[in-house]
PDB file of N, CA and C in Angstrom:
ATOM      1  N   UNK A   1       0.829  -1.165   0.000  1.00  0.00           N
ATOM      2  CA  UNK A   1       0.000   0.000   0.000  1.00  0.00           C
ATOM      3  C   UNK A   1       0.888   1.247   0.000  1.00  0.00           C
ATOM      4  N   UNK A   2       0.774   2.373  -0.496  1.00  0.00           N
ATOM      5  CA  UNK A   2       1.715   3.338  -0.943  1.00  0.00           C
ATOM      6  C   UNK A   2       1.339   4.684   0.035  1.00  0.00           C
ATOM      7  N   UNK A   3       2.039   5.126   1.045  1.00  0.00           N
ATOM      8  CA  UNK A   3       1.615   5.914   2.084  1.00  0.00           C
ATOM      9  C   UNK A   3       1.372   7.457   1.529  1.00  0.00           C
ATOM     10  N   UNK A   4       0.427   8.232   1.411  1.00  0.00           N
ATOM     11  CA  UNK A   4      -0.486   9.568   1.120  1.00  0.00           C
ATOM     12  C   UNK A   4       0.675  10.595   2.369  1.00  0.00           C
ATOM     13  N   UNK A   5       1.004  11.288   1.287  1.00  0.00           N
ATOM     14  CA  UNK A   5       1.269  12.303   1.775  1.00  0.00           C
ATOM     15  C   UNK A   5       0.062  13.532   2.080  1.00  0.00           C
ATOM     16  N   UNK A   6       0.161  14.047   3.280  1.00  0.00           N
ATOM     17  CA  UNK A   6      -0.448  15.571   3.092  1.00  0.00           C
ATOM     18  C   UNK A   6       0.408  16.842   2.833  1.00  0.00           C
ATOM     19  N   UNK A   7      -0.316  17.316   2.178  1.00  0.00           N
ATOM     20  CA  UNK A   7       0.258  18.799   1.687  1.00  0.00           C
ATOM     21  C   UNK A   7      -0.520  19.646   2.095  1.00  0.00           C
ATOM     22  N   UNK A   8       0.120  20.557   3.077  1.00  0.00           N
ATOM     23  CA  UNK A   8      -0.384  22.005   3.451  1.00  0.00           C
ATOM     24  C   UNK A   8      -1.072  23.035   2.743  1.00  0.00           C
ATOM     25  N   UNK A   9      -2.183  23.033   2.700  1.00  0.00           N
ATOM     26  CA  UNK A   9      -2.260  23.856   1.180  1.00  0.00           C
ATOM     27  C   UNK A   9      -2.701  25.936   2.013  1.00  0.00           C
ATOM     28  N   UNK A  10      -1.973  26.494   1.628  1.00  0.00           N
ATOM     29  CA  UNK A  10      -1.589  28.195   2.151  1.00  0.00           C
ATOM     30  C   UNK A  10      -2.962  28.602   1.414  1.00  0.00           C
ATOM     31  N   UNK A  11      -3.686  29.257   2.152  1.00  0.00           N
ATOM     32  CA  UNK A  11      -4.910  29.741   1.981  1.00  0.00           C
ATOM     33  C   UNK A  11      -4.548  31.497   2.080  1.00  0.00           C
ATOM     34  N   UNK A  12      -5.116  32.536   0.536  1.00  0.00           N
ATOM     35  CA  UNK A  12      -5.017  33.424   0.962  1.00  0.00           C
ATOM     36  C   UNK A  12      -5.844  34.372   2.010  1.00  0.00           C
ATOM     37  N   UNK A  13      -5.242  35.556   2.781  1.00  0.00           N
ATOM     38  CA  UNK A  13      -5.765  35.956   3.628  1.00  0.00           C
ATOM     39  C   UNK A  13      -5.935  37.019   3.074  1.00  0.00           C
ATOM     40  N   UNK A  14      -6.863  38.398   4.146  1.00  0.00           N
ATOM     41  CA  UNK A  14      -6.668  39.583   3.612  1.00  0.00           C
ATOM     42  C   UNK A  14      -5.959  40.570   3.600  1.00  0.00           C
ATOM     43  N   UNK A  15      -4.705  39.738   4.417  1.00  0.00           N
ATOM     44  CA  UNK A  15      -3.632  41.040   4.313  1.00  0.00           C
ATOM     45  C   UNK A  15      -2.363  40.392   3.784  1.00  0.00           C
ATOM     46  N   UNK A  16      -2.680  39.056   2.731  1.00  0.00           N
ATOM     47  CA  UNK A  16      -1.656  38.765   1.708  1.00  0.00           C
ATOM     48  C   UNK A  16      -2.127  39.433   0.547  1.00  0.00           C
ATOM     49  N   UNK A  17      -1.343  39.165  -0.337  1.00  0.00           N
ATOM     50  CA  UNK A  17      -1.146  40.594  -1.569  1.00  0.00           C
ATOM     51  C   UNK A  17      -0.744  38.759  -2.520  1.00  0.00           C
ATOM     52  N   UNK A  18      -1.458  38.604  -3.610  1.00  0.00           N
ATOM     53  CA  UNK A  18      -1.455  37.452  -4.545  1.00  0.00           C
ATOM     54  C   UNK A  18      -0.142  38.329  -5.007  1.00  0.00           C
ATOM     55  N   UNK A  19       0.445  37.091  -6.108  1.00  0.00           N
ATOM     56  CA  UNK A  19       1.694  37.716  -6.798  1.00  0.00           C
ATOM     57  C   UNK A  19       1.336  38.084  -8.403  1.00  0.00           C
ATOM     58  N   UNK A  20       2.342  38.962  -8.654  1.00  0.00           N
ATOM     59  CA  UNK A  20       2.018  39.902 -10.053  1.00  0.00           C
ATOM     60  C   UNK A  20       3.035  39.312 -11.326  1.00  0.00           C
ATOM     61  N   UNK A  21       2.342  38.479 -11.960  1.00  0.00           N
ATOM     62  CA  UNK A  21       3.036  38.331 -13.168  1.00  0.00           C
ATOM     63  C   UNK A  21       2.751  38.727 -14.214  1.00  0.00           C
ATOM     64  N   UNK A  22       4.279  39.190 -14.907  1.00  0.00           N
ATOM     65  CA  UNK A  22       4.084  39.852 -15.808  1.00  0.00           C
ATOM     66  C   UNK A  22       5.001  38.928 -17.431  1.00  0.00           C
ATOM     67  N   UNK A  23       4.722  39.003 -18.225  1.00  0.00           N
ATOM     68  CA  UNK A  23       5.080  39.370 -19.698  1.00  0.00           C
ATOM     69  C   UNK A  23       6.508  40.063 -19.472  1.00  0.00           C
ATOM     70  N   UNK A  24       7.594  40.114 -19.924  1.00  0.00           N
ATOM     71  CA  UNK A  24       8.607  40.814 -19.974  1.00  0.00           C
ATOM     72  C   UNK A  24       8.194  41.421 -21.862  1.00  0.00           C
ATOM     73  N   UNK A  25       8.330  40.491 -22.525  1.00  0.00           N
ATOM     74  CA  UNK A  25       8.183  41.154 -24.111  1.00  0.00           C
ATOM     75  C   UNK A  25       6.930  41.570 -24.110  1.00  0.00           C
ATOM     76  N   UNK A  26       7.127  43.124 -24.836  1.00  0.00           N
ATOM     77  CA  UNK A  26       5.676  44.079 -24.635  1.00  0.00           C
ATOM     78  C   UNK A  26       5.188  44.119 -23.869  1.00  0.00           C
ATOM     79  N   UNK A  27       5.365  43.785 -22.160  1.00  0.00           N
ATOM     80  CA  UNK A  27       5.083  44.756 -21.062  1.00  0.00           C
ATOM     81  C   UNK A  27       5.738  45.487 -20.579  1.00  0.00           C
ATOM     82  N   UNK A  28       7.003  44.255 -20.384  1.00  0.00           N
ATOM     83  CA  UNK A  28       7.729  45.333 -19.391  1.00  0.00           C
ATOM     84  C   UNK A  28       9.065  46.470 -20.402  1.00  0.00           C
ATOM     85  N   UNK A  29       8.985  45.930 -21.862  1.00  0.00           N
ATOM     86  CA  UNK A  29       9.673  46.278 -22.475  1.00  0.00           C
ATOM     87  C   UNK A  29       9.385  47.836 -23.554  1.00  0.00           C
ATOM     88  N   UNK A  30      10.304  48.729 -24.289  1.00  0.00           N
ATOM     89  CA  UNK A  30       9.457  49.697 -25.101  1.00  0.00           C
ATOM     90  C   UNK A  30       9.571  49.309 -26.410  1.00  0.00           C
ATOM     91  N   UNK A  31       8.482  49.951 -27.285  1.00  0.00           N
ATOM     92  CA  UNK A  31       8.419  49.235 -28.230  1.00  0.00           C
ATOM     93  C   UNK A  31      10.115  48.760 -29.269  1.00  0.00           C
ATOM     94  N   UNK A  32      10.826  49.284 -28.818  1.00  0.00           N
ATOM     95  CA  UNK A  32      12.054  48.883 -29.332  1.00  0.00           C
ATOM     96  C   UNK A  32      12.932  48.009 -28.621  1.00  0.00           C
ATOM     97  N   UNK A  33      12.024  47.220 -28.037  1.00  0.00           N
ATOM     98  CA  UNK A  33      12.504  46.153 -27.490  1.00  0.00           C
ATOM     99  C   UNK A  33      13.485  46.389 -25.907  1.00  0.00           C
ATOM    100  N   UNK A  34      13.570  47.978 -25.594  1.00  0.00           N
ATOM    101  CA  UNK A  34      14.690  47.608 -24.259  1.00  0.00           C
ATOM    102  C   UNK A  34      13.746  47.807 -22.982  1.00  0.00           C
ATOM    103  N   UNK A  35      14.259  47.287 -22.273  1.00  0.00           N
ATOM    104  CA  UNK A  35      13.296  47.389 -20.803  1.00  0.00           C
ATOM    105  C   UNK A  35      12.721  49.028 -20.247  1.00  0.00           C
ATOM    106  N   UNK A  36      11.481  48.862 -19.737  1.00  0.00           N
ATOM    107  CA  UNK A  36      11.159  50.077 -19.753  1.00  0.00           C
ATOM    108  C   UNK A  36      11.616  50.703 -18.155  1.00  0.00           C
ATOM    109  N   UNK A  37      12.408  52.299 -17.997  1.00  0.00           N
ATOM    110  CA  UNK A  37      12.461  52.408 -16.826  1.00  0.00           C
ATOM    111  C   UNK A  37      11.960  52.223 -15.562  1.00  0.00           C
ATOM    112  N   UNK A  38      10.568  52.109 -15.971  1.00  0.00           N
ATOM    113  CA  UNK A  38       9.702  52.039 -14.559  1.00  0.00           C
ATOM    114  C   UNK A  38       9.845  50.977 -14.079  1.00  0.00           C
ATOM    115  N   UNK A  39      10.440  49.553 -15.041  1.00  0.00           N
ATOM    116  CA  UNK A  39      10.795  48.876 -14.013  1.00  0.00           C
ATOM    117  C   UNK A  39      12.004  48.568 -12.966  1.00  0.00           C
ATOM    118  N   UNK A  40      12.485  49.254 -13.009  1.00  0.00           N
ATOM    119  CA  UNK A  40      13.694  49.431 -12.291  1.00  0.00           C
ATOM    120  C   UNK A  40      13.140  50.127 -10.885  1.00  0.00           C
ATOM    121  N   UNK A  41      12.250  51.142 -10.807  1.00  0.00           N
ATOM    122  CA  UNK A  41      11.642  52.171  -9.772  1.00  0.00           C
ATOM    123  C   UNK A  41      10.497  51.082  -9.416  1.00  0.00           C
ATOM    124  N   UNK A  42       9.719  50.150  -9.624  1.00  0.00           N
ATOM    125  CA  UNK A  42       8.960  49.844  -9.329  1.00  0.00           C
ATOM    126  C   UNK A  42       8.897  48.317  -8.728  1.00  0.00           C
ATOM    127  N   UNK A  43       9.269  47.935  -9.524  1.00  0.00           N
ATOM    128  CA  UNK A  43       9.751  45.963  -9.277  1.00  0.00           C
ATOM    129  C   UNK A  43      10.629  45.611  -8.054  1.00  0.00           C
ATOM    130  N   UNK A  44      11.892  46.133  -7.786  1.00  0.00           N
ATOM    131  CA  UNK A  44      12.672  46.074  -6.958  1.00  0.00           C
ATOM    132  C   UNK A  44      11.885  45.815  -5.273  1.00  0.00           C
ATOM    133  N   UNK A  45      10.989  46.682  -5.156  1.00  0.00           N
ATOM    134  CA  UNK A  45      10.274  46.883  -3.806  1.00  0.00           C
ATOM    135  C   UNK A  45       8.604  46.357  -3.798  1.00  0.00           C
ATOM    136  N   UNK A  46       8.665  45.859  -4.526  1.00  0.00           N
ATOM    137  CA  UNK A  46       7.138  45.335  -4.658  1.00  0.00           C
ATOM    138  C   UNK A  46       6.801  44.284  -3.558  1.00  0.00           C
ATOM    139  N   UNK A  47       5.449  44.647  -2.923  1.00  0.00           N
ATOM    140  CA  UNK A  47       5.324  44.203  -1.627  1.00  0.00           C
ATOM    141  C   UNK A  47       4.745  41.930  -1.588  1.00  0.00           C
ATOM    142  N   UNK A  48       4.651  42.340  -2.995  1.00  0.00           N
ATOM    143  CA  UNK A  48       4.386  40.527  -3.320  1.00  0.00           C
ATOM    144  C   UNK A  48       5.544  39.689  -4.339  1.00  0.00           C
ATOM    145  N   UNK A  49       5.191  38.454  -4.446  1.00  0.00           N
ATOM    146  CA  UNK A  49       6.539  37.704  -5.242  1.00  0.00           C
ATOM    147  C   UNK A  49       5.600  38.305  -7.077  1.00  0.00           C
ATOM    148  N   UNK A  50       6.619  38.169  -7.665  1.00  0.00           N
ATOM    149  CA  UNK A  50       6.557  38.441  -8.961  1.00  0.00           C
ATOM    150  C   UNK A  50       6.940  37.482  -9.944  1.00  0.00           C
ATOM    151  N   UNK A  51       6.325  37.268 -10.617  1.00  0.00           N
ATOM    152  CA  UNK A  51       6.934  36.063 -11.695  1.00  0.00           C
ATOM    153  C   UNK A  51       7.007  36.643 -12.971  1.00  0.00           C
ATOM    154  N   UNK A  52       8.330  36.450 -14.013  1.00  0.00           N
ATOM    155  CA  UNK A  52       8.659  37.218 -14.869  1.00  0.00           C
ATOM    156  C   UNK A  52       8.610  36.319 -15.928  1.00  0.00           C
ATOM    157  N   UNK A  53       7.671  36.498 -16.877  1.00  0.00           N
ATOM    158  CA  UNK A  53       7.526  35.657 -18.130  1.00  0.00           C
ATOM    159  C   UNK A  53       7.803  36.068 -19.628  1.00  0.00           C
ATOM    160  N   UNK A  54       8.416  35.025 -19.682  1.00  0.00           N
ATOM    161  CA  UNK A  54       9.363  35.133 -21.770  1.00  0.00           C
ATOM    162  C   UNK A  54       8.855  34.006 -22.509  1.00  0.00           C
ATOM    163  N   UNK A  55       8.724  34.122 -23.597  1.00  0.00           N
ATOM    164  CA  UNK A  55       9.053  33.401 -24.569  1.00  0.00           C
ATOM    165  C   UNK A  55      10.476  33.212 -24.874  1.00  0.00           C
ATOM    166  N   UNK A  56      11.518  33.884 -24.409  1.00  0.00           N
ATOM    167  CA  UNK A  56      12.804  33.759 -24.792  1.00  0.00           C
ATOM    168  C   UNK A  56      13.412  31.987 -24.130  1.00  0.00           C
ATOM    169  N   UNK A  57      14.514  32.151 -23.795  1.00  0.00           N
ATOM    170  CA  UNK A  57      15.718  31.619 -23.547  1.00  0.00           C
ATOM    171  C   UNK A  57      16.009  31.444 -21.909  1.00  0.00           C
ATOM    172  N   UNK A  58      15.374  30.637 -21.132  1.00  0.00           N
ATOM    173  CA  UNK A  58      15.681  30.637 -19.800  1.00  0.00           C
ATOM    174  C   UNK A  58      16.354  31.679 -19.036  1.00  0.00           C
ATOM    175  N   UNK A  59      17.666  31.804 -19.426  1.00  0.00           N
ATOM    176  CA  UNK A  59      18.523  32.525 -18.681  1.00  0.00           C
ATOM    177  C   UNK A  59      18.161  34.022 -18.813  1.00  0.00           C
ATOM    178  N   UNK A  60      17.215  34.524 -19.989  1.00  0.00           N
ATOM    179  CA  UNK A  60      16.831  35.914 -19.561  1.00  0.00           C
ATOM    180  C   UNK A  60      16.353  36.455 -18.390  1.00  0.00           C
ATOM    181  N   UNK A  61      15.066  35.469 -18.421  1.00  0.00           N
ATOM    182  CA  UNK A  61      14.323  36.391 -17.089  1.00  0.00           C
ATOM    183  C   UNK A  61      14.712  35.608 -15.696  1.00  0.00           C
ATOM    184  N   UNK A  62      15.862  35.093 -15.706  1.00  0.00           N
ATOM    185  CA  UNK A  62      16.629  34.990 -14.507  1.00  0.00           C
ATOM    186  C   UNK A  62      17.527  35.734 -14.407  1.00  0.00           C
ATOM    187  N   UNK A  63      18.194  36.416 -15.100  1.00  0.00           N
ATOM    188  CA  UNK A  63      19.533  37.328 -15.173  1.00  0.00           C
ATOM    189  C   UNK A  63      18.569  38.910 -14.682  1.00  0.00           C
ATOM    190  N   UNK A  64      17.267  39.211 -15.377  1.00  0.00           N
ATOM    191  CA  UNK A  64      16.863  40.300 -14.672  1.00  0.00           C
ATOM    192  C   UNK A  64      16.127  40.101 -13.298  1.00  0.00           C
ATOM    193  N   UNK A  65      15.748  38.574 -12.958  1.00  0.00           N
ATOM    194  CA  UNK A  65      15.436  38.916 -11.316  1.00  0.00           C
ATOM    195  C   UNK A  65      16.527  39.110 -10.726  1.00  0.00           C
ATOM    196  N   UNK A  66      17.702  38.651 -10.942  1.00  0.00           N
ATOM    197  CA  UNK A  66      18.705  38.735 -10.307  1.00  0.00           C
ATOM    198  C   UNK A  66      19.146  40.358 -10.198  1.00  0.00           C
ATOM    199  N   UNK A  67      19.049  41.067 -11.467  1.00  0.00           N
ATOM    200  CA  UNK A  67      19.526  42.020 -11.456  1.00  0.00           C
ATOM    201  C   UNK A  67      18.122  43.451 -10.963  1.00  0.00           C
ATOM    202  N   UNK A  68      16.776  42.712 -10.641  1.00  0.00           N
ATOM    203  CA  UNK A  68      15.747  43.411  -9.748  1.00  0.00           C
ATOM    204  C   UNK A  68      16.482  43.067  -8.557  1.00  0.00           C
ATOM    205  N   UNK A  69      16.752  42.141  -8.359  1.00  0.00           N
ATOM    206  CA  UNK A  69      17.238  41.667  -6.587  1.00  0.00           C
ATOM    207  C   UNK A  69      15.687  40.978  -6.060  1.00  0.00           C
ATOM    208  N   UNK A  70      15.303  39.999  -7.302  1.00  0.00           N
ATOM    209  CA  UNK A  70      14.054  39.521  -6.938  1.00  0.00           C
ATOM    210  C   UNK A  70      14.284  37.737  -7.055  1.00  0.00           C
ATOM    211  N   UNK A  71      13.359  37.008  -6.624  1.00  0.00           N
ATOM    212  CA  UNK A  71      13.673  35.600  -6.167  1.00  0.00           C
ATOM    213  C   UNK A  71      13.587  35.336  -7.975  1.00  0.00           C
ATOM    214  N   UNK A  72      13.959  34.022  -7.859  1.00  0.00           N
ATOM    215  CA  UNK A  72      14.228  33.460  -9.313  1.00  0.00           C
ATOM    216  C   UNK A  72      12.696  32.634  -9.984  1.00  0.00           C
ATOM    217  N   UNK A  73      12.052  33.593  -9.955  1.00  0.00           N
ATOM    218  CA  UNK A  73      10.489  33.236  -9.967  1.00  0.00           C
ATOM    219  C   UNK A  73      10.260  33.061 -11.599  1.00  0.00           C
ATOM    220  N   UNK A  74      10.681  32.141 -12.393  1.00  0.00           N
ATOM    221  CA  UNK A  74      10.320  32.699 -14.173  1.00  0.00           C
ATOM    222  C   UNK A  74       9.326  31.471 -15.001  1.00  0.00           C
ATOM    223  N   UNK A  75       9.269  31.874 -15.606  1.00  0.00           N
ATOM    224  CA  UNK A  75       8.420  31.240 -16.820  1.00  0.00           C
ATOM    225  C   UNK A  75       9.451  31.340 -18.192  1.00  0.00           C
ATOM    226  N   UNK A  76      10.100  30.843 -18.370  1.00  0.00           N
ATOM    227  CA  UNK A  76      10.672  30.803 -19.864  1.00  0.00           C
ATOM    228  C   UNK A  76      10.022  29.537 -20.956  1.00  0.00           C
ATOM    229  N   UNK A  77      10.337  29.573 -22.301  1.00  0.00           N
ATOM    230  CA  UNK A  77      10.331  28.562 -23.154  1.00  0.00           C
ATOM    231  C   UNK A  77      11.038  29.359 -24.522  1.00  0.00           C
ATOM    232  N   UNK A  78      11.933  28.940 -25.136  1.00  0.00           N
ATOM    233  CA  UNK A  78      12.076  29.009 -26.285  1.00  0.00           C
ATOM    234  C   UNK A  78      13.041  27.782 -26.650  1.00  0.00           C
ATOM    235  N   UNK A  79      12.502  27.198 -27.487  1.00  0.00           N
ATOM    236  CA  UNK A  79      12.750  25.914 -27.942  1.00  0.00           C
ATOM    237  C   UNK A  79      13.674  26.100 -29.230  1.00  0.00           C
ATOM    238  N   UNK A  80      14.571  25.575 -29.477  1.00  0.00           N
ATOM    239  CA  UNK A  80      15.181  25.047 -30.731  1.00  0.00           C
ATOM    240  C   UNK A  80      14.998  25.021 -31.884  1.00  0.00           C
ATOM    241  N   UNK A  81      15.585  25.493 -32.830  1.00  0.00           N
ATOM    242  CA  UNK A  81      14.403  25.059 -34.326  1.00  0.00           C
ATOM    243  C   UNK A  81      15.172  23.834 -34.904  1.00  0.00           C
ATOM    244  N   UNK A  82      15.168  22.780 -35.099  1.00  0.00           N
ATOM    245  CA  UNK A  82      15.998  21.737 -35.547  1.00  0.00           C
ATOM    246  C   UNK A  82      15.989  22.519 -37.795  1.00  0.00           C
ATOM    247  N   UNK A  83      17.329  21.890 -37.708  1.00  0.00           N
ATOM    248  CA  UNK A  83      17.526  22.660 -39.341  1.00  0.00           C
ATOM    249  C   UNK A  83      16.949  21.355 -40.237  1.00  0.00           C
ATOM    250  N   UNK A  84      16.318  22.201 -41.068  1.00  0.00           N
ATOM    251  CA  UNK A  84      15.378  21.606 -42.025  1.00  0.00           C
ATOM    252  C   UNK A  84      16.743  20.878 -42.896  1.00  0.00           C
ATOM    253  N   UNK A  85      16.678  19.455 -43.656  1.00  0.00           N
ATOM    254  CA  UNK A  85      17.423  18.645 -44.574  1.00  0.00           C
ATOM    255  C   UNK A  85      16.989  18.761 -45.498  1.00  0.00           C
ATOM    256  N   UNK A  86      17.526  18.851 -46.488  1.00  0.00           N
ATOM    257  CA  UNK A  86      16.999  19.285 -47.744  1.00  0.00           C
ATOM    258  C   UNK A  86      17.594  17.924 -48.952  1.00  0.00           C
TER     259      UNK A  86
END
């Protein structure tokens, strides 16, 4: 017989604050692609966890939590294109 774990499950309250995820391409970015200042003034001190989402390359939106000074909270995917044989 295979023993059941329980898991604690964290119920929000009303003086937790849910977390804010965002889009890095075309949110947090200007239309020419570089990050927009406000996040630098704004992200850093934000009173909940934040999760930073790409379509890019893993190591992006870990290199800018790191460089918010924010936990390593991300969403990446960009996959490979295998080369077409002709």
């Amino acid at each position: 017989m295979r023993e059941r774990k329980t898991v604690a499950r964290r119920h929000l309250t009303s003086d937790m604050v849910p977390p804010l995820a965002l889009d890095i391409d075309g949110t947090l970015t200007t239309a020419s692609g570089r990050l927009d200042a406000r996040v630098f003034e704004l992200l850093p001190d934000w009173d909940a966890p934040v999760v930073l989402a790409t379509g890019k390359a893993f190591p992006y939106p870990v290199a800018l939590a790191h460089f918010l000074g924010r936990a390593e909270t991300v969403i990446a995917e960009k996959r490979r294109r295998r080369a077409r044989r002709r």
